[in-house]
Protein backbone atom coordinates (compact mmCIF):
# COMPACT_ATOMS: atom_id res chain seq x y z
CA UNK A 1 -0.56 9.73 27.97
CA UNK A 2 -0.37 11.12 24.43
CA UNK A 3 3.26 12.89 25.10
CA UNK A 4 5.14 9.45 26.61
CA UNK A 5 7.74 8.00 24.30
CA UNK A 6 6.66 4.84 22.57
CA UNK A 7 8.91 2.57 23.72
CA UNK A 8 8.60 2.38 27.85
CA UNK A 9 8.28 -0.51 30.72
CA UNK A 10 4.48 -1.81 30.38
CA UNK A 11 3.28 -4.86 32.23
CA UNK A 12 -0.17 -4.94 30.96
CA UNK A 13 -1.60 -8.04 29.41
CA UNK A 14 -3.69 -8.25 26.61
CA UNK A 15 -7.29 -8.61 26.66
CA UNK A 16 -8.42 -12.05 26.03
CA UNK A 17 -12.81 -11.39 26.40
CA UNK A 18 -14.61 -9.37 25.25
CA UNK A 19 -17.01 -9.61 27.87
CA UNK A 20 -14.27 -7.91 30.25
CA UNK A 21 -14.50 -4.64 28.13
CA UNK A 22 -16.91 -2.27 28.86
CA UNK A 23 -19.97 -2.44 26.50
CA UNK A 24 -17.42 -4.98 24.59
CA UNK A 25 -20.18 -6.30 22.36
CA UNK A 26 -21.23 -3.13 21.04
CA UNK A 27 -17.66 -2.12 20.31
CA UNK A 28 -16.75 -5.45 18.26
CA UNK A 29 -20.13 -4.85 16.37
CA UNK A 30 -19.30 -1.48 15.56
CA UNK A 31 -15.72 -1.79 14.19
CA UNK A 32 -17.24 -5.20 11.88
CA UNK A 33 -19.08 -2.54 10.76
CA UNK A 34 -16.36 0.00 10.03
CA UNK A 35 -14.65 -2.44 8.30
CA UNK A 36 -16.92 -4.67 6.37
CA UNK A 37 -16.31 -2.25 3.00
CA UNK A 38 -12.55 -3.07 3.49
CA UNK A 39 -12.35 -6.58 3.24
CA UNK A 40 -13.23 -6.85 -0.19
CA UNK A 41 -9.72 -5.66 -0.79
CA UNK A 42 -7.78 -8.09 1.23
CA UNK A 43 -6.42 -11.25 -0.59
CA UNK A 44 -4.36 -13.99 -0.84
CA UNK A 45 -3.61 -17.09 0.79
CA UNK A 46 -2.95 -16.23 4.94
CA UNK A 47 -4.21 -14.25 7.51
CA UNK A 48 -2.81 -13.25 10.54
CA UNK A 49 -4.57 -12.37 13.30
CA UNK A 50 -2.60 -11.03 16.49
CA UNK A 51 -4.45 -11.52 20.16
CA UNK A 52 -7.57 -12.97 21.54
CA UNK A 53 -10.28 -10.21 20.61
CA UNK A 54 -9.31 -11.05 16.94
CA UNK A 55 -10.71 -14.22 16.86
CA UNK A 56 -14.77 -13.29 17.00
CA UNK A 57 -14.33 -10.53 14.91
CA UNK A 58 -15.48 -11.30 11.48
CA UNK A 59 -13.04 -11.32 8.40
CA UNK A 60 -15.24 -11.96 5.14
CA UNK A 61 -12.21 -11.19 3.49
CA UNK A 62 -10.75 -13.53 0.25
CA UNK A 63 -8.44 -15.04 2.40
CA UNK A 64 -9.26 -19.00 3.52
CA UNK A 65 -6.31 -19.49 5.61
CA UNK A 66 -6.43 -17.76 8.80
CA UNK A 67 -4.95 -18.09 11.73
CA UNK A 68 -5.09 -16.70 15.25
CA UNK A 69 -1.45 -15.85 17.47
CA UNK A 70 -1.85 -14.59 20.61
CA UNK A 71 0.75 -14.75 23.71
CA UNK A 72 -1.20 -16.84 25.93
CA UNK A 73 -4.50 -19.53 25.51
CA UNK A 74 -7.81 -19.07 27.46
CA UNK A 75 -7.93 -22.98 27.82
CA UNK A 76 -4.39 -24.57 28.30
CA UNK A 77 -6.18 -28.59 28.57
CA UNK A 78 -7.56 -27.95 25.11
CA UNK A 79 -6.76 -24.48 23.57
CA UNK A 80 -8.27 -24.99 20.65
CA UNK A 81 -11.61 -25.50 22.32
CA UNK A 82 -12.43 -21.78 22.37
CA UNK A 83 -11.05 -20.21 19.59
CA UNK A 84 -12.69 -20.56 15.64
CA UNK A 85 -9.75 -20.31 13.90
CA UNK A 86 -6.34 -22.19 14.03
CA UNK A 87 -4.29 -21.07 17.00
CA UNK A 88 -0.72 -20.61 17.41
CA UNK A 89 0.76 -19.20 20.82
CA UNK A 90 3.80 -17.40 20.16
CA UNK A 91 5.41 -14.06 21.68
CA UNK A 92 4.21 -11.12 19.10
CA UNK A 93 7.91 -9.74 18.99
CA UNK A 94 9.07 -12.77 17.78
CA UNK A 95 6.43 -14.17 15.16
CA UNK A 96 7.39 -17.88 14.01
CA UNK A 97 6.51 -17.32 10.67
CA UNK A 98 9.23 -16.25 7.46
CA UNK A 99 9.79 -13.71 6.35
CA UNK A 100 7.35 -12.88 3.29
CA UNK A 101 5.13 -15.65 3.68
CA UNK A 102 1.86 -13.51 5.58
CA UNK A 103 -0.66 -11.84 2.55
CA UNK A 104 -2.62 -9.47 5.20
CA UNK A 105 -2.47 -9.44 9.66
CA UNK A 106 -5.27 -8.41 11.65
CA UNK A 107 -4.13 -6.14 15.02
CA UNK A 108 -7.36 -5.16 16.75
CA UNK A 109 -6.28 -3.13 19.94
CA UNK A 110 -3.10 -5.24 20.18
CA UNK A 111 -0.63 -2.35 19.57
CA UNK A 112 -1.58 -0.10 22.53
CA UNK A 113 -0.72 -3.33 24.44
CA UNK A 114 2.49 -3.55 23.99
CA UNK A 115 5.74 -2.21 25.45
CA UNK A 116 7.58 -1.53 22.10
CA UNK A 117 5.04 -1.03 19.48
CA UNK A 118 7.84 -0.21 16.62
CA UNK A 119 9.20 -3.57 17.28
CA UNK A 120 5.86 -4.39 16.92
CA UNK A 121 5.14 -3.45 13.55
CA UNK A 122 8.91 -4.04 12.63
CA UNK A 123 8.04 -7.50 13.25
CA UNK A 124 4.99 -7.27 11.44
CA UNK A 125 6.28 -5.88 8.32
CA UNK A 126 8.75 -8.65 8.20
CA UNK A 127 6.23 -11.13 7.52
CA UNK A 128 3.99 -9.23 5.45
CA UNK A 129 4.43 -9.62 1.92
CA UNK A 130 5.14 -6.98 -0.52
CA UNK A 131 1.75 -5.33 -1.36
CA UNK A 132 -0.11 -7.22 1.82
CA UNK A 133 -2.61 -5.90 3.76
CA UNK A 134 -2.08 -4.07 7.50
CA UNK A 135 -5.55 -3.62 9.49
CA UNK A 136 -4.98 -1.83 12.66
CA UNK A 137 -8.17 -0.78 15.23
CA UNK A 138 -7.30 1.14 18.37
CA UNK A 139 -9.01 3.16 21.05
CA UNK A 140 -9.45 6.81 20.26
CA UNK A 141 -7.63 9.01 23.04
CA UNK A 142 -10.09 11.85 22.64
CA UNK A 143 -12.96 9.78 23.18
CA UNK A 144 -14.86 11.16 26.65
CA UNK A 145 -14.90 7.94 27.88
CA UNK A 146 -11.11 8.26 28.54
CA UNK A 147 -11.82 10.87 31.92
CA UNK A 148 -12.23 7.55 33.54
CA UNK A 149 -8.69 7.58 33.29
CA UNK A 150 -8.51 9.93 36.14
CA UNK A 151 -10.48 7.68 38.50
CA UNK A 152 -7.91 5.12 40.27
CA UNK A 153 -10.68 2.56 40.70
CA UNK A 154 -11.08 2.44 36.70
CA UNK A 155 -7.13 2.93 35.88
CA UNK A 156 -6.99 -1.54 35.88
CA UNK A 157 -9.60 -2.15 33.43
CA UNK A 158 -9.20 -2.41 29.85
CA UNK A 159 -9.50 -0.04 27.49
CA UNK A 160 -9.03 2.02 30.26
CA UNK A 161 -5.47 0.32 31.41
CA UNK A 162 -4.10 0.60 27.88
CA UNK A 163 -1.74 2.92 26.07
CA UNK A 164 -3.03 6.23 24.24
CA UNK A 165 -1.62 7.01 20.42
CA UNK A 166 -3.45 9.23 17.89
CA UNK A 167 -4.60 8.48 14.77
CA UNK A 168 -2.09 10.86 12.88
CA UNK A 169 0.97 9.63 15.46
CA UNK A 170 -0.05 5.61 14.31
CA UNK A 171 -0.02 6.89 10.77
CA UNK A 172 3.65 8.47 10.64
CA UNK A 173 4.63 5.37 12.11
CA UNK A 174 3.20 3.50 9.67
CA UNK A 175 4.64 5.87 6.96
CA UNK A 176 8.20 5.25 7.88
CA UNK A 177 7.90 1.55 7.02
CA UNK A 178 7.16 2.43 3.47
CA UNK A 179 3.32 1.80 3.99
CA UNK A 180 0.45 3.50 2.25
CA UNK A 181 -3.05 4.21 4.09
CA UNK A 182 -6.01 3.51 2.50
CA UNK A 183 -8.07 4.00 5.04
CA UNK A 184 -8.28 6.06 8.27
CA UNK A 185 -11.57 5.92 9.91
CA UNK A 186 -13.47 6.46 13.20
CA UNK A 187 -16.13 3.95 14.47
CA UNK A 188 -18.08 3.72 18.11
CA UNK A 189 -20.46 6.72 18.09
CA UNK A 190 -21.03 6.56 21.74
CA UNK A 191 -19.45 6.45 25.06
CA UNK A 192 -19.19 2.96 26.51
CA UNK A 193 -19.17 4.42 30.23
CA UNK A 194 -22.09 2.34 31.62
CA UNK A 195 -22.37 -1.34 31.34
CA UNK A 196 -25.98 -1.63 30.51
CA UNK A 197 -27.78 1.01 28.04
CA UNK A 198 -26.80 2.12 24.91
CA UNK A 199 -23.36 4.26 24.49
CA UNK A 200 -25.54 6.29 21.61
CA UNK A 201 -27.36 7.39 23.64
CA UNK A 202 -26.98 11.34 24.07
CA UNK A 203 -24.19 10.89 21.80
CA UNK A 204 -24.71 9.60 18.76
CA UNK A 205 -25.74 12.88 16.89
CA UNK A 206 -23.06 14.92 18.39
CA UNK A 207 -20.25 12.22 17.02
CA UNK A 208 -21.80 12.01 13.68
CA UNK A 209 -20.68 15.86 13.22
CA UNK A 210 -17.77 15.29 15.26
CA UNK A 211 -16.26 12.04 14.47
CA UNK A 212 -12.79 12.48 15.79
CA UNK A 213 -14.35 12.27 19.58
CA UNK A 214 -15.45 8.57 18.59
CA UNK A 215 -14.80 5.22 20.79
CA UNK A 216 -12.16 4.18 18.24
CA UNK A 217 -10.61 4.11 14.76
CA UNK A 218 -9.22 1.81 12.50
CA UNK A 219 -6.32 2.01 9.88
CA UNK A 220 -5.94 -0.05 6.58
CA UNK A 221 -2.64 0.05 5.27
CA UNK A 222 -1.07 -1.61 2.20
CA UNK A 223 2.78 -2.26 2.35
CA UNK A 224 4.77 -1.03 -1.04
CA UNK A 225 8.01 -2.16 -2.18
CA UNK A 226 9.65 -0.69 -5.29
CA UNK A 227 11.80 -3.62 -6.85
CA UNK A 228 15.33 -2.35 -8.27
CA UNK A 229 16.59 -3.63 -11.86
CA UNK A 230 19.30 -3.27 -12.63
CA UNK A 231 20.53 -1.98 -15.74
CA UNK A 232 24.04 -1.69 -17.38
CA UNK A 233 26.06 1.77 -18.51
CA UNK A 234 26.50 1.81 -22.03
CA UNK A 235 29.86 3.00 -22.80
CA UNK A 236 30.08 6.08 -25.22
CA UNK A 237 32.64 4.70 -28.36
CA UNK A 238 35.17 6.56 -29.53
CA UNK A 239 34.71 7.42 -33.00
CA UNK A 240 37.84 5.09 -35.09
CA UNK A 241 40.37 7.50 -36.61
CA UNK A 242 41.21 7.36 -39.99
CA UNK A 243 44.53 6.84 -41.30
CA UNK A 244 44.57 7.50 -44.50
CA UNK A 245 42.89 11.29 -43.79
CA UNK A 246 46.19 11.50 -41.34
CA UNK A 247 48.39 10.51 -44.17
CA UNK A 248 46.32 13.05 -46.83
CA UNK A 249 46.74 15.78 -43.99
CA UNK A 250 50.28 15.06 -43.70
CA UNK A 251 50.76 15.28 -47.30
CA UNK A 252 49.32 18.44 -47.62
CA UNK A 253 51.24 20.15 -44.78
CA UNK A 254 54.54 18.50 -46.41
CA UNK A 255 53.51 20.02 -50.19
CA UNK A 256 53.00 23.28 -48.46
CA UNK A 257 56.26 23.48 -46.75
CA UNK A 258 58.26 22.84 -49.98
């Protein structure tokens, strides 16, 4: 789980309800509520945001222009039937967008997903614009709910069917693309092991003083690029030589001599 390389064969799909994920509701409500500070910061003219769960999760961000990409559509008569935002299927490895042309993108439990998540976020960062906006929310591997794991009749359900990365491994990635994190937060105080009840419930206090054992955490990063100007050598001059001093000097050894 936490000790397999990154890159591996993975033939999970994304999920695409969030009625499929265990106490799903109460998990989109909590990271809105992780994140709703955060927004504020995000600006500019596009958003991107990658897979289905994206889509319901709100974004009062500056930012008019958003969009939703996700690998495959709920409704393939009319697609954009059941989605809020403007929808554009696409493979995430290979966004159709330029390069440069993205001001922030939205990944909410799309990177455990997938088989290569550096291509991932390669891809990502080639669309982002300098200074833009990365918002990434996964599940938390040391989250209790995550013993489930060991059951084979849970092992097929998401979040349960998804990959595991830490919060600090996410963030080294993150750091090798030149990115700066402004914000690395838990969210979820509960367990979402039952379907019906509240995941608080026996929980809630204990993950207030322990917040790294929460459902899930989020990371906003900005992306920094340091333009290069050139600027030209200035050549050192040579200071001129006089002549005349060479003739006086010559002079003056000559008058000696004689």
């Amino acid at each position: 789980m936490w000790f397999k390389p990154a890159m591996r064969e993975y033939s999970q799909p994304l999920p695409e309800f969030w009625r499929d994920i265990r106490q799903g509701d109460w998990l989109r409500d909590a990271l809105q509520q992780g994140l709703a500070p955060h927004w504020e910061t995000v600006f500019g003219h596009y958003l991107l945001k990658l897979g289905s769960l994206s889509d319901t999760i709100q974004t009062p961000c500056r930012i008019r222009e958003q969009y939703v990409l996700c690998p495959r559509i709920q409704n393939s008569q009319d697609p954009q039937k059941n989605y809020h935002h403007p929808l554009i299927q696409a493979e995430l490895s290979a966004l159709p967008l330029q390069s440069d042309s993205v001001d922030a993108v939205f990944l909410p439990f799309v990177l455990q997903y997938h088989d290569d998540p550096h291509a991932l976020l390669r891809e990502v960062n080639r669309v982002l614009r300098a200074d833009g906006h990365l918002i990434l929310a996964l599940t938390n591997p040391f989250n209790p709910v995550q013993l489930a794991r060991l059951l084979p009749s849970m092992r097929d359900k998401p979040f349960w069917n998804g990959r595991l990365f830490s919060q600090q491994r996410v963030c080294d990635w993150l750091s090798l693309l030149h990115y700066d994190v402004l914000a690395a937060e838990y969210f979820g105080a509960g367990v979402p092991w039952r379907q019906e009840g509240s995941p608080e419930r026996g929980w809630g206090r204990i993950m207030q003083v322990c917040p790294w054992l929460q459902s899930g955490y989020f990371i906003v990063a900005r992306k920094r690029e340091w333009p290069l100007t050139p600027v030209r050598l200035r050549q050192q001059r040579q200071a001129p030589v006089r002549s005349g001093a060479m003739a006086v000097g010559r002079g003056m050894s000559a008058s000696s001599t004689d």
